[in-house]
N, C-alpha and C. Protein backbone atom coordinates (compact mmCIF):
# COMPACT_ATOMS: atom_id res chain seq x y z
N UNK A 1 12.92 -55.41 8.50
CA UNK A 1 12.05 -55.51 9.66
C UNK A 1 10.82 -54.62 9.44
N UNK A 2 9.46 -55.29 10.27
CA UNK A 2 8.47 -54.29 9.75
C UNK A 2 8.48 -53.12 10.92
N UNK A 3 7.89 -51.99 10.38
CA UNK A 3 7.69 -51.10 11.31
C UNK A 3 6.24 -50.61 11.73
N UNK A 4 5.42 -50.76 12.95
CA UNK A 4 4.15 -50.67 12.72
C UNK A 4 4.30 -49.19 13.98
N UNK A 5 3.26 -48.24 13.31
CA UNK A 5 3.21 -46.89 14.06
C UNK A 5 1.66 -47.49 14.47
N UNK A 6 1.67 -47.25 15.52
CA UNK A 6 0.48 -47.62 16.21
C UNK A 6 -0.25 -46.21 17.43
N UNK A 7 -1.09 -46.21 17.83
CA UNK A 7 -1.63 -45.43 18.86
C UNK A 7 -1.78 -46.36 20.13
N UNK A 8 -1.94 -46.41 21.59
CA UNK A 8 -2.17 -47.27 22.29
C UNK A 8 -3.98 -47.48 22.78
N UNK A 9 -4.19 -49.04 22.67
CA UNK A 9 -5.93 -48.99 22.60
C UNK A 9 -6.36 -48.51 21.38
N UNK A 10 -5.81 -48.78 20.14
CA UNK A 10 -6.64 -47.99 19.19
C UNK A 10 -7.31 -49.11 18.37
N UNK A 11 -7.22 -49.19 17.21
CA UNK A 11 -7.52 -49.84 16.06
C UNK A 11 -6.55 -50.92 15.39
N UNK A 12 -5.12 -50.29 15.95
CA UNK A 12 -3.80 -50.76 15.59
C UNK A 12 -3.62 -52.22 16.61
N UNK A 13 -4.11 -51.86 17.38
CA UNK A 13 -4.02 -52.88 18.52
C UNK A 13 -4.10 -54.28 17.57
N UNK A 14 -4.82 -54.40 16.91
CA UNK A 14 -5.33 -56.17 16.34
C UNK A 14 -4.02 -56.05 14.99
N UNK A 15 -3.31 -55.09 14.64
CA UNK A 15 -2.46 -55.56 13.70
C UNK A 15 -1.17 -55.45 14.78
N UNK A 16 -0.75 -55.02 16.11
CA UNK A 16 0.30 -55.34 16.79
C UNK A 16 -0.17 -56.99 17.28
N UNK A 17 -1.32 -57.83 17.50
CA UNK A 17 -1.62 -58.83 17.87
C UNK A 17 -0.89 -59.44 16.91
N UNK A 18 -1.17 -59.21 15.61
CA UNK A 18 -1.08 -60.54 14.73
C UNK A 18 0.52 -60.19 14.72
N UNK A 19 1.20 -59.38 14.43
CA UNK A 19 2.53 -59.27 14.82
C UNK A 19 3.49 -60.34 15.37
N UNK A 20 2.77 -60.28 16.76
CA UNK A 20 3.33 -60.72 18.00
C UNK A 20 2.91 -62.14 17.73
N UNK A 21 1.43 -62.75 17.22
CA UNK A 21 1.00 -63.70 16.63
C UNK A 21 1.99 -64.77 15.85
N UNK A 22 2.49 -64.07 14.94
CA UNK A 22 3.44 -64.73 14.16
C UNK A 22 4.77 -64.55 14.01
N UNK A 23 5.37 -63.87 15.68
CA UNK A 23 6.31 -63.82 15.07
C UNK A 23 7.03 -63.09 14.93
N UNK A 24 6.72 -62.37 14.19
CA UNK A 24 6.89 -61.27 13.22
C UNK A 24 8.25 -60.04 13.61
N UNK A 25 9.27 -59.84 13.28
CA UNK A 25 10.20 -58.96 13.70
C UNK A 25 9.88 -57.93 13.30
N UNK A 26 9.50 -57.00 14.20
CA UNK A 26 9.01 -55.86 13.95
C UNK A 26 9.66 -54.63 14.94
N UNK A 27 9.42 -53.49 14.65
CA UNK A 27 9.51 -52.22 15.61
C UNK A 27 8.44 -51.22 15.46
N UNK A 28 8.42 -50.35 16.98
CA UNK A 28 7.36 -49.72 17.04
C UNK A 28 7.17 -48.26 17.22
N UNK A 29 6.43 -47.48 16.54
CA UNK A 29 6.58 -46.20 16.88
C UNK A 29 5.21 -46.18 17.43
N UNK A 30 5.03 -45.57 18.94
CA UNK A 30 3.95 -44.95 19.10
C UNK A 30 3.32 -43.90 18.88
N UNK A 31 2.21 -43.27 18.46
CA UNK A 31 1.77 -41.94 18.37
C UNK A 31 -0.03 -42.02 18.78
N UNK A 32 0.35 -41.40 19.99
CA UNK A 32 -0.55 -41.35 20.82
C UNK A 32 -1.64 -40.20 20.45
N UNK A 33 -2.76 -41.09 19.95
CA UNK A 33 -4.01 -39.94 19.20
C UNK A 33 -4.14 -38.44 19.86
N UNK A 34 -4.44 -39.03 21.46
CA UNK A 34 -3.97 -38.17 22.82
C UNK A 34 -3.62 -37.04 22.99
N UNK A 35 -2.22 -37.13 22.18
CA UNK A 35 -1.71 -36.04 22.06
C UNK A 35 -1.05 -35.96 20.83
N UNK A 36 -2.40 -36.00 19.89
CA UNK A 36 -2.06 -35.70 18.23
C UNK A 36 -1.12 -36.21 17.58
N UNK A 37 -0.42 -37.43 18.09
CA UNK A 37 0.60 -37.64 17.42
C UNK A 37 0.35 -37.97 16.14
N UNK A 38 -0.54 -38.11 15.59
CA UNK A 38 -0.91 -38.88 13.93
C UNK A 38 -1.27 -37.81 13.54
N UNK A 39 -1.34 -36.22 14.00
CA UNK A 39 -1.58 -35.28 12.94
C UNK A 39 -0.20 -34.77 12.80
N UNK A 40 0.89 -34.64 12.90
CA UNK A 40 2.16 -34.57 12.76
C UNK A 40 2.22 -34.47 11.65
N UNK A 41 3.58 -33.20 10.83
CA UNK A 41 3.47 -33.29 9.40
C UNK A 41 4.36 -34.88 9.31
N UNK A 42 5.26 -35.07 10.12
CA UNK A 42 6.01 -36.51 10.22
C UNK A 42 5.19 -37.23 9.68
N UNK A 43 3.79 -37.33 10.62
CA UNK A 43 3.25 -38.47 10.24
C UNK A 43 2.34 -38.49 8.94
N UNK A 44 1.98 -37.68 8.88
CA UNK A 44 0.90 -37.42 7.90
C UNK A 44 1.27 -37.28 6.41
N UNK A 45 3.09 -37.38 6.25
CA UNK A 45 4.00 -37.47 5.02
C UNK A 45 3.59 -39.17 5.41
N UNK A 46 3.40 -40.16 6.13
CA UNK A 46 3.55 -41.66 6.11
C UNK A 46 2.23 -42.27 5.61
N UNK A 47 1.33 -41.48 6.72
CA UNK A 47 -0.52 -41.69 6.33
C UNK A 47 -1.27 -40.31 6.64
N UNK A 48 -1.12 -39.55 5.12
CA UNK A 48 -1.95 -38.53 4.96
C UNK A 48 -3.41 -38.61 5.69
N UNK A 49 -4.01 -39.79 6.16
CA UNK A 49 -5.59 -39.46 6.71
C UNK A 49 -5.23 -39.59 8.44
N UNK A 50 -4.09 -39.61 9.03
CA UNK A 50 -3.78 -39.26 10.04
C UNK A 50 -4.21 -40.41 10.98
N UNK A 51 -4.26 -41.59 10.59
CA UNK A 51 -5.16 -42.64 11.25
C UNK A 51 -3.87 -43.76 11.71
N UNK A 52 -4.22 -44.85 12.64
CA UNK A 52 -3.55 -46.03 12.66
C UNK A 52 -4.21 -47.35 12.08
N UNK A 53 -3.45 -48.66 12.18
CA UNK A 53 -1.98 -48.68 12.00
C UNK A 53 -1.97 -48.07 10.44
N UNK A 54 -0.39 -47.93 10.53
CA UNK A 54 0.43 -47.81 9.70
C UNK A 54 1.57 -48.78 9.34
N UNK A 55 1.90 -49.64 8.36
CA UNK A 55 2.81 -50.88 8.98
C UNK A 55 3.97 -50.60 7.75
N UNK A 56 5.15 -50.56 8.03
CA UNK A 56 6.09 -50.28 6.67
C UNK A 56 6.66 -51.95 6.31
N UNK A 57 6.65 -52.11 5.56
CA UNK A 57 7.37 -53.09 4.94
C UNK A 57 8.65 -53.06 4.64
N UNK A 58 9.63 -54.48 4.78
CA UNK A 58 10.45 -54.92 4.18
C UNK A 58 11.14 -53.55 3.38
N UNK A 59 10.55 -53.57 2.34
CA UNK A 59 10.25 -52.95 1.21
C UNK A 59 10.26 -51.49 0.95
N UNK A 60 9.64 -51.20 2.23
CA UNK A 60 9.24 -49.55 1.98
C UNK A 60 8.26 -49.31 1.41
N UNK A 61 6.74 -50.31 1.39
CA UNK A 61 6.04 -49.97 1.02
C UNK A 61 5.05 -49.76 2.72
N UNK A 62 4.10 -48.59 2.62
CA UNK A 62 3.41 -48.41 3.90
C UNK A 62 2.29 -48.54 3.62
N UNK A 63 1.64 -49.78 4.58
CA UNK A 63 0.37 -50.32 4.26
C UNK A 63 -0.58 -49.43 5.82
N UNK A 64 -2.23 -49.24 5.15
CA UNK A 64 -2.89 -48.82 6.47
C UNK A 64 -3.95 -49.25 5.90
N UNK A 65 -4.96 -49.45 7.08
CA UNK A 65 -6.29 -50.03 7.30
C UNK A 65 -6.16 -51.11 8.10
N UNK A 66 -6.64 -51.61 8.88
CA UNK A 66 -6.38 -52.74 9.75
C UNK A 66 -6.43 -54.33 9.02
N UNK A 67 -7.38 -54.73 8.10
CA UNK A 67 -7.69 -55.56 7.51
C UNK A 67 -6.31 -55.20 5.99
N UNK A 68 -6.03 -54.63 5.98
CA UNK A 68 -5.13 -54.85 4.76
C UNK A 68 -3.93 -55.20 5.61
N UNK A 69 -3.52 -54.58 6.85
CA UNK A 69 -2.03 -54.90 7.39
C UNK A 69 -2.37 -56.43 8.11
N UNK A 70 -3.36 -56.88 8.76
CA UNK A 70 -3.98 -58.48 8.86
C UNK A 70 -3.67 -59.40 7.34
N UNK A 71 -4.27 -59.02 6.91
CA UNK A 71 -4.22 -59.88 5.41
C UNK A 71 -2.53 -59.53 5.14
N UNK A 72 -1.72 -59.03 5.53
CA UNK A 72 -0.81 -58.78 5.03
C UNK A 72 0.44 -59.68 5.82
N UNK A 73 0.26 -59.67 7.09
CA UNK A 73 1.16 -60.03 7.99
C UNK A 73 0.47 -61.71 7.70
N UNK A 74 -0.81 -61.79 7.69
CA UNK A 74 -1.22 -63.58 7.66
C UNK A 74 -0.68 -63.94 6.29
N UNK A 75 -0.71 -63.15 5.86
CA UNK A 75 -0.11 -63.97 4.17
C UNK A 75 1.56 -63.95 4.27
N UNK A 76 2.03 -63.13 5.03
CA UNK A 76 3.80 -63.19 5.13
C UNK A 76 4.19 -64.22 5.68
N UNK A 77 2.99 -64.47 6.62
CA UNK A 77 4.04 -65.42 7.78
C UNK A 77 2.85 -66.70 7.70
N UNK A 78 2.69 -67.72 6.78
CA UNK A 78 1.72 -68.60 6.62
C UNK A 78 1.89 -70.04 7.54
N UNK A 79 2.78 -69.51 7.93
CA UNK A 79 2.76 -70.66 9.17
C UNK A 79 2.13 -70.25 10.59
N UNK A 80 2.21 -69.49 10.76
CA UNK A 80 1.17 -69.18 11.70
C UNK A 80 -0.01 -68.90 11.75
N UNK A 81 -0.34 -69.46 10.42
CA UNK A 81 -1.95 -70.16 10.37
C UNK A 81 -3.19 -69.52 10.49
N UNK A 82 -3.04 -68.04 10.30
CA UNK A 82 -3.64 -67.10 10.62
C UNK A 82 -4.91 -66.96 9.74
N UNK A 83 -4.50 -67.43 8.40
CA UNK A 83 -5.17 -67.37 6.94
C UNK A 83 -5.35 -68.62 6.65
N UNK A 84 -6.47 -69.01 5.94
CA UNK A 84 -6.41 -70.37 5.40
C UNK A 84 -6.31 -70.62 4.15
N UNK A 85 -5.01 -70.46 3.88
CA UNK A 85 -4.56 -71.03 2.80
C UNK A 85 -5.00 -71.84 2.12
N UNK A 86 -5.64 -71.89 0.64
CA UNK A 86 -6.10 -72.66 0.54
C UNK A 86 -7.82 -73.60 0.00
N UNK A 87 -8.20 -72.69 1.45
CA UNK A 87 -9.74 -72.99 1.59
C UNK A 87 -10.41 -72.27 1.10
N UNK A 88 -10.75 -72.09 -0.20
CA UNK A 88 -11.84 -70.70 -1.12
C UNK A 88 -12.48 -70.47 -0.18
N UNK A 89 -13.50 -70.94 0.29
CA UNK A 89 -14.76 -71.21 1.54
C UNK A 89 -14.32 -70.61 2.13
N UNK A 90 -13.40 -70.22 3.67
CA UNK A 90 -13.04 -70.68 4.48
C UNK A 90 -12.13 -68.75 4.50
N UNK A 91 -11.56 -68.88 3.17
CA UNK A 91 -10.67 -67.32 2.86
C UNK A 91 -12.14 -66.52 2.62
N UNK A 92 -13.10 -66.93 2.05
CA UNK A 92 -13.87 -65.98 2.30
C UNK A 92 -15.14 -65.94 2.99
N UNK A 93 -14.85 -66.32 3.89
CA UNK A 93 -15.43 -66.49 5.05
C UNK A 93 -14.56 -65.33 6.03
N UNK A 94 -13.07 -65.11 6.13
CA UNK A 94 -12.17 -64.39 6.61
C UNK A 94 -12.79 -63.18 6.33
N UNK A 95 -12.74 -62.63 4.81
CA UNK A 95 -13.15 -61.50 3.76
C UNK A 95 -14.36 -61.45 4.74
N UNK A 96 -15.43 -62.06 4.43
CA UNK A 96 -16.76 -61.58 5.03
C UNK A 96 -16.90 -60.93 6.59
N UNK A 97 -16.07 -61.59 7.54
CA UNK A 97 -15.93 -61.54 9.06
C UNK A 97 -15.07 -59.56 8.79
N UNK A 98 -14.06 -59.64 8.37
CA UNK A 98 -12.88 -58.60 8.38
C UNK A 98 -13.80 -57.35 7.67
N UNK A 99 -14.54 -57.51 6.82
CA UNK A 99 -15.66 -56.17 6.35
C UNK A 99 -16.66 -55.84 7.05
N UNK A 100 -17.47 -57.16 7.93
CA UNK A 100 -18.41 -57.00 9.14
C UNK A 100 -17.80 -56.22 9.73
N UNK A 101 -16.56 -56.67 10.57
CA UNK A 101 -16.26 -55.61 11.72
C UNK A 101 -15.60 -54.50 11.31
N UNK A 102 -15.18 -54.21 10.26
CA UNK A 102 -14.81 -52.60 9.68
C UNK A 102 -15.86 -52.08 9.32
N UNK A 103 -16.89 -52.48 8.68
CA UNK A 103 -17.80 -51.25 7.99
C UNK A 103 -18.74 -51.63 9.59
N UNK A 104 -19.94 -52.41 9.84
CA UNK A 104 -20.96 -52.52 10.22
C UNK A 104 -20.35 -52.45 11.68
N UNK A 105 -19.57 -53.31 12.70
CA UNK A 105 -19.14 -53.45 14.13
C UNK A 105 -18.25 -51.67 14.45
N UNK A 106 -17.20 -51.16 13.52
CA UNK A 106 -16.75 -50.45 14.12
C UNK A 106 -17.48 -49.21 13.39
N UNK A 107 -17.97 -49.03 11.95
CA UNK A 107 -18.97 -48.22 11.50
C UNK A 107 -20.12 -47.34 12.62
N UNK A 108 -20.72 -48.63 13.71
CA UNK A 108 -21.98 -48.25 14.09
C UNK A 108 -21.02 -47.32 15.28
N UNK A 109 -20.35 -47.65 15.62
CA UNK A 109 -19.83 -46.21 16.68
C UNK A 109 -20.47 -45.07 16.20
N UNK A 110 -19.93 -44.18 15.53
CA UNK A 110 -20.61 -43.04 14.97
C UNK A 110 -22.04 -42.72 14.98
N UNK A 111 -22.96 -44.02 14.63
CA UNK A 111 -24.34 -43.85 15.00
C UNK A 111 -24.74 -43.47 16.19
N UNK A 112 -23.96 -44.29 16.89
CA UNK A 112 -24.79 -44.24 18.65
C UNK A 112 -24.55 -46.11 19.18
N UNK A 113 -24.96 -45.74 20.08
CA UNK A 113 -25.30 -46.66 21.28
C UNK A 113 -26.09 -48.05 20.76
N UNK A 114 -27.31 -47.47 20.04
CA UNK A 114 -28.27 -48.11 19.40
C UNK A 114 -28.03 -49.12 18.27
N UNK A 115 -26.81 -48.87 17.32
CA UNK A 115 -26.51 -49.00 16.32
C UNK A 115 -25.41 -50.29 17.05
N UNK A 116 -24.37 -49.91 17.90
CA UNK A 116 -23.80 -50.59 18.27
C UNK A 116 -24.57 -52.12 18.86
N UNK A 117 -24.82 -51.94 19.55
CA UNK A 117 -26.01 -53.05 19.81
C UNK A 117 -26.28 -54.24 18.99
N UNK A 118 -27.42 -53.50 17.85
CA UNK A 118 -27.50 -53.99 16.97
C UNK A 118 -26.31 -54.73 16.01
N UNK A 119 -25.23 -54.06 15.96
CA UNK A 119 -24.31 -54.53 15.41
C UNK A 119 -23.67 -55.60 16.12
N UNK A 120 -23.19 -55.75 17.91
CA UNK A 120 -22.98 -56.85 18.18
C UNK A 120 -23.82 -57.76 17.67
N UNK A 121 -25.42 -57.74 18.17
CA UNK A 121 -26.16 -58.55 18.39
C UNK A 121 -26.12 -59.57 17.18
N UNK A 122 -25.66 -59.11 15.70
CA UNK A 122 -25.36 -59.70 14.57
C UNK A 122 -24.47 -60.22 14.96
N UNK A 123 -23.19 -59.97 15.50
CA UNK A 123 -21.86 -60.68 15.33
C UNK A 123 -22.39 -61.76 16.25
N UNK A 124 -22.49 -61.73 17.39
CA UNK A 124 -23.30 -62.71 18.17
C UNK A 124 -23.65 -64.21 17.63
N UNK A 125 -24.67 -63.46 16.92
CA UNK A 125 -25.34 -64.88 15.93
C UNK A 125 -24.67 -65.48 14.93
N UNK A 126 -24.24 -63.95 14.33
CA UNK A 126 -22.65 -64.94 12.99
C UNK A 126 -21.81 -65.90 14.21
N UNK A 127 -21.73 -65.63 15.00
CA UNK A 127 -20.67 -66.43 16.22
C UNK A 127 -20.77 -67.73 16.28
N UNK A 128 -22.18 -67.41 16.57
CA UNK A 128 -23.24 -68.77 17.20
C UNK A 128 -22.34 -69.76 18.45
N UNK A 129 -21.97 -70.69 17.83
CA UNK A 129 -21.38 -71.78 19.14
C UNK A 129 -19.98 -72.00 18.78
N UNK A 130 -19.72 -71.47 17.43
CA UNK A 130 -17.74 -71.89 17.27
C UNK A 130 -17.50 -70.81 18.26
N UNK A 131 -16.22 -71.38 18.50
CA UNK A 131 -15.51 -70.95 19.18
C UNK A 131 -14.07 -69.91 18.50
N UNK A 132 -14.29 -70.27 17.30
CA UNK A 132 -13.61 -69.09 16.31
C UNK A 132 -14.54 -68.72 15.11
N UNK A 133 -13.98 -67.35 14.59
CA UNK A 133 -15.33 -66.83 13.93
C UNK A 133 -15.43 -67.68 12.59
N UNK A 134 -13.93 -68.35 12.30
CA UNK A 134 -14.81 -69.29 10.52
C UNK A 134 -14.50 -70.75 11.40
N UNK A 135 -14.06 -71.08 12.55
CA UNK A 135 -14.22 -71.96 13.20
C UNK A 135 -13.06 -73.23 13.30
N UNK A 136 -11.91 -72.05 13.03
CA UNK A 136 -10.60 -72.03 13.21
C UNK A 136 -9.91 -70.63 13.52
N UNK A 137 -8.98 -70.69 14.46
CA UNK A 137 -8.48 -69.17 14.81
C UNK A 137 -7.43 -68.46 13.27
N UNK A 138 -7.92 -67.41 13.13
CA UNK A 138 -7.83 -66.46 12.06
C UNK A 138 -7.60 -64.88 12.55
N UNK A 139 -7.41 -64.42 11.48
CA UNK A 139 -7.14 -62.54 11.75
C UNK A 139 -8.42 -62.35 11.92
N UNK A 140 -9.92 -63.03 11.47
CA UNK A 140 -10.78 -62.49 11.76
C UNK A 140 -11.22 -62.53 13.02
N UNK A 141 -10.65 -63.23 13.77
CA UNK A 141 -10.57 -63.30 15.10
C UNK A 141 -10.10 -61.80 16.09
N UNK A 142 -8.83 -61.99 15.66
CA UNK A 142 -8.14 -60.68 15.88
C UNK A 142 -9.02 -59.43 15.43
N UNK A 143 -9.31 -59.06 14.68
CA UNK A 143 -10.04 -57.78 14.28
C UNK A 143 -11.24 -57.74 14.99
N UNK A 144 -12.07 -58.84 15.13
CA UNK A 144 -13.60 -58.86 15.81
C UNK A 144 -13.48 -58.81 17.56
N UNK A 145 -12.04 -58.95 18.29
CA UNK A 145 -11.68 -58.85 19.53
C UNK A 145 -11.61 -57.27 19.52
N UNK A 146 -10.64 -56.94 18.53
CA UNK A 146 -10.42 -55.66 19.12
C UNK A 146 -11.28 -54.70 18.95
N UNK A 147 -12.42 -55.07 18.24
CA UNK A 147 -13.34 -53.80 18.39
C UNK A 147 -14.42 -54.22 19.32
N UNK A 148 -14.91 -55.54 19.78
CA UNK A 148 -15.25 -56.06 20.99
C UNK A 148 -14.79 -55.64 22.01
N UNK A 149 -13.44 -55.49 22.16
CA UNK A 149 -12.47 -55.50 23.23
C UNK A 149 -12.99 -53.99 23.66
N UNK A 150 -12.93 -53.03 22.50
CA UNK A 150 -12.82 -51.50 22.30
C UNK A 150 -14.12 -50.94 22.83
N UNK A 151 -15.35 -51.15 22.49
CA UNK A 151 -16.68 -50.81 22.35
C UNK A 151 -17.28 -51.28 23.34
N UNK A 152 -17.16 -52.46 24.21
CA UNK A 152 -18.13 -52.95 25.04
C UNK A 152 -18.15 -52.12 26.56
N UNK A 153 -16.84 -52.01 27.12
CA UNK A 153 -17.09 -50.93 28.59
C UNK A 153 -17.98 -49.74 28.14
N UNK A 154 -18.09 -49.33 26.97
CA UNK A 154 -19.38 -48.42 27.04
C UNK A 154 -20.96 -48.42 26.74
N UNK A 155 -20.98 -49.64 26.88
CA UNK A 155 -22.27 -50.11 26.68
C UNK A 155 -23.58 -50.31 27.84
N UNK A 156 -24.65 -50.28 27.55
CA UNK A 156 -25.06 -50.54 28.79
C UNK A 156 -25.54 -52.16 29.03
N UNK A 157 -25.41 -52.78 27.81
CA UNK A 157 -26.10 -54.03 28.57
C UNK A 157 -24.82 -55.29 29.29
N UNK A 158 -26.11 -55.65 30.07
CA UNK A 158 -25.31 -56.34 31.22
C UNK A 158 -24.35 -57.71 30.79
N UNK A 159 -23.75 -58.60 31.15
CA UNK A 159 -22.84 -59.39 30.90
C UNK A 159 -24.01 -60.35 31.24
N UNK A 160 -24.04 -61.60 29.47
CA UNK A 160 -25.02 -62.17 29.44
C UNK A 160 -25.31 -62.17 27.86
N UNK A 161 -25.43 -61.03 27.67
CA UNK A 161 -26.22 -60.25 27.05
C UNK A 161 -25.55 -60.55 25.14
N UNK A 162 -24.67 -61.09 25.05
CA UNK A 162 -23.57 -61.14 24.15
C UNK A 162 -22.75 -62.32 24.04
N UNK A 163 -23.27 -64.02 24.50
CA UNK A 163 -22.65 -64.64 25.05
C UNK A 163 -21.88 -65.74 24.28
N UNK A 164 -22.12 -65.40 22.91
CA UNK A 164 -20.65 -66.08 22.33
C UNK A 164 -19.87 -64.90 21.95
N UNK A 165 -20.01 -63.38 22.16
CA UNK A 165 -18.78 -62.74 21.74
C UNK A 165 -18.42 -62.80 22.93
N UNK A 166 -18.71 -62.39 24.60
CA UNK A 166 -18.11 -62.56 25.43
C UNK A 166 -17.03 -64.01 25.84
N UNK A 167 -17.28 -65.05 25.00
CA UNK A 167 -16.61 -66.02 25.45
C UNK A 167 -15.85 -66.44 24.30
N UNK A 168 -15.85 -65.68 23.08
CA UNK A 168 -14.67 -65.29 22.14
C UNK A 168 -13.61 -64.02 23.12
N UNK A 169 -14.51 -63.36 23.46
CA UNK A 169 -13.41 -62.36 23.93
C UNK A 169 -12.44 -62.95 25.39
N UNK A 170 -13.13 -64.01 26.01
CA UNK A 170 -12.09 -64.72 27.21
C UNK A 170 -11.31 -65.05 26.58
N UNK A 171 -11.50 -65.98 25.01
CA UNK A 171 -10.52 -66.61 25.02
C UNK A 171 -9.42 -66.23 24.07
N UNK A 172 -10.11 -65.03 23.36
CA UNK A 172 -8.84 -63.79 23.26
C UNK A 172 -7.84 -63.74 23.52
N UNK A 173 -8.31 -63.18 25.02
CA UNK A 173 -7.76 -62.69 26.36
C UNK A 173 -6.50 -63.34 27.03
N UNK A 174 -7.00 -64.80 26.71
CA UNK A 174 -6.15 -65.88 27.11
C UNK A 174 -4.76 -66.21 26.39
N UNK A 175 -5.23 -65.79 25.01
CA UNK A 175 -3.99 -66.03 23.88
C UNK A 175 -2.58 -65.28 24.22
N UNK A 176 -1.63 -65.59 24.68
CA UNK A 176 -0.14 -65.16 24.91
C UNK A 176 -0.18 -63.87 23.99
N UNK A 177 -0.40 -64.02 22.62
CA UNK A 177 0.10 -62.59 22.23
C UNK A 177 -0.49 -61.42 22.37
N UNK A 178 -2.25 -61.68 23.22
CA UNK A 178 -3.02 -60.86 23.05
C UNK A 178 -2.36 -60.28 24.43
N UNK A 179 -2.21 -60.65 25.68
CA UNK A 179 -1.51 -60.30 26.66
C UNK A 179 -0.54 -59.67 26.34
N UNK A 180 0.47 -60.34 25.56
CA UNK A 180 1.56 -59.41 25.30
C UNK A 180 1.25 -57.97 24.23
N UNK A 181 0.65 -58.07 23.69
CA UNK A 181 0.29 -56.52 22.65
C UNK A 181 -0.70 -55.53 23.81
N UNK A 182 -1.42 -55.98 25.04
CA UNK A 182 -2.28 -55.45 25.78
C UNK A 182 -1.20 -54.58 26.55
N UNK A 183 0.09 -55.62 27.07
CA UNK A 183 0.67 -55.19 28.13
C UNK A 183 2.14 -54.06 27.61
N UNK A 184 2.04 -54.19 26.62
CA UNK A 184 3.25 -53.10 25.89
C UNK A 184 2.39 -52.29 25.87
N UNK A 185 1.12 -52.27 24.96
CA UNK A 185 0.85 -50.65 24.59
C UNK A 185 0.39 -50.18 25.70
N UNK A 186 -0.12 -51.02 27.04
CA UNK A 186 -0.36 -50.32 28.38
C UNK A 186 0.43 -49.10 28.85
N UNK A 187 2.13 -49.59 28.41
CA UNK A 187 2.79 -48.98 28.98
C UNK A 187 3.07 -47.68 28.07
N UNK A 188 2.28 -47.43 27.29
CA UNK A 188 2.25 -46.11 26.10
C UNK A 188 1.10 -45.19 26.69
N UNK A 189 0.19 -45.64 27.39
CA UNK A 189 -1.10 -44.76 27.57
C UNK A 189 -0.72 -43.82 28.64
């Protein structure tokens, strides 16, 4: 069974999605940033940089970064269609979306306000009118929600302003497992 150590609302959030996405028999340890739980020598013997997720394998091997435990869980469980198998195009199209929102979407936090912006305002247009980001639902889906999901109540511009990530993020919202990974780690905060 996998084991994913997660924080609640964090980063981990889009690899408990795909989880729940596919399936996936898993268990959970929380460690709530909050109250330091990821600087723990516990934890920090699992993931020395003190960060989430953390996902153990089968195996006993412990995977971290959000886009490696995505690519990891979509390639385990290929029926739930997460990855496109298959499609050179299409897989890296995934690759391209999953480095946008790690380096450039969740990167520009650190800048500021300004940076963020700018950084939707790209995803936006990569968006354009699909209704998924390679225009089938994917992990890159999942990863580009949750830092959407994460970043936007602190923003100042008005609703409008963003209007194919806002109507990626309804229909998020809508997806059964995204509810269900929202409404567990609720009950961690």
């Amino acid at each position: 069974m996998l084991k994913l150590y997660f924080s609640p609302s964090s980063s981990s959030l889009a690899t408990h999605i795909a989880l729940i996405e596919c399936g996936a028999p898993h268990e959970l340890d929380a460690r709530p940033m909050s109250k330091q739980q990821t600087r723990t020598p516990e934890y920090l013997a699992i993931n020395p940089d003190g960060k989430v997720p953390a996902l153990v394998t089968e195996g006993g091997r412990i995977l971290t970064e959000v886009a490696a435990t995505l690519y990891y869980i979509a390639r385990k469980y290929p029926a739930a269609g997460l990855w496109p198998e298959g499609d050179l195009e299409a897989e890296a199209q995934v690759i391209s979306w999953m480095s946008f929102v790690a380096s450039t979407m969740h990167g520009s936090r650190a800048k500021g306000p300004e940076h963020v912006a700018t950084a939707f305002k790209v995803a936006n247009q990569r968006l354009g009118d699909r209704q998924w980001a390679i225009g089938r639902y994917s992990i890159a889906d999942i990863h580009l929600f949750r830092v959407y999901w994460r970043f936007r109540p602190g923003m100042d511009a008005p609703l409008g302003t963003y209007p194919a990530l806002e109507a990626h993020h309804e229909r998020m919202l809508a997806r059964p497992a995204v509810k269900k990974a929202l409404e567990i780690e609720k009950a961690y905060e």
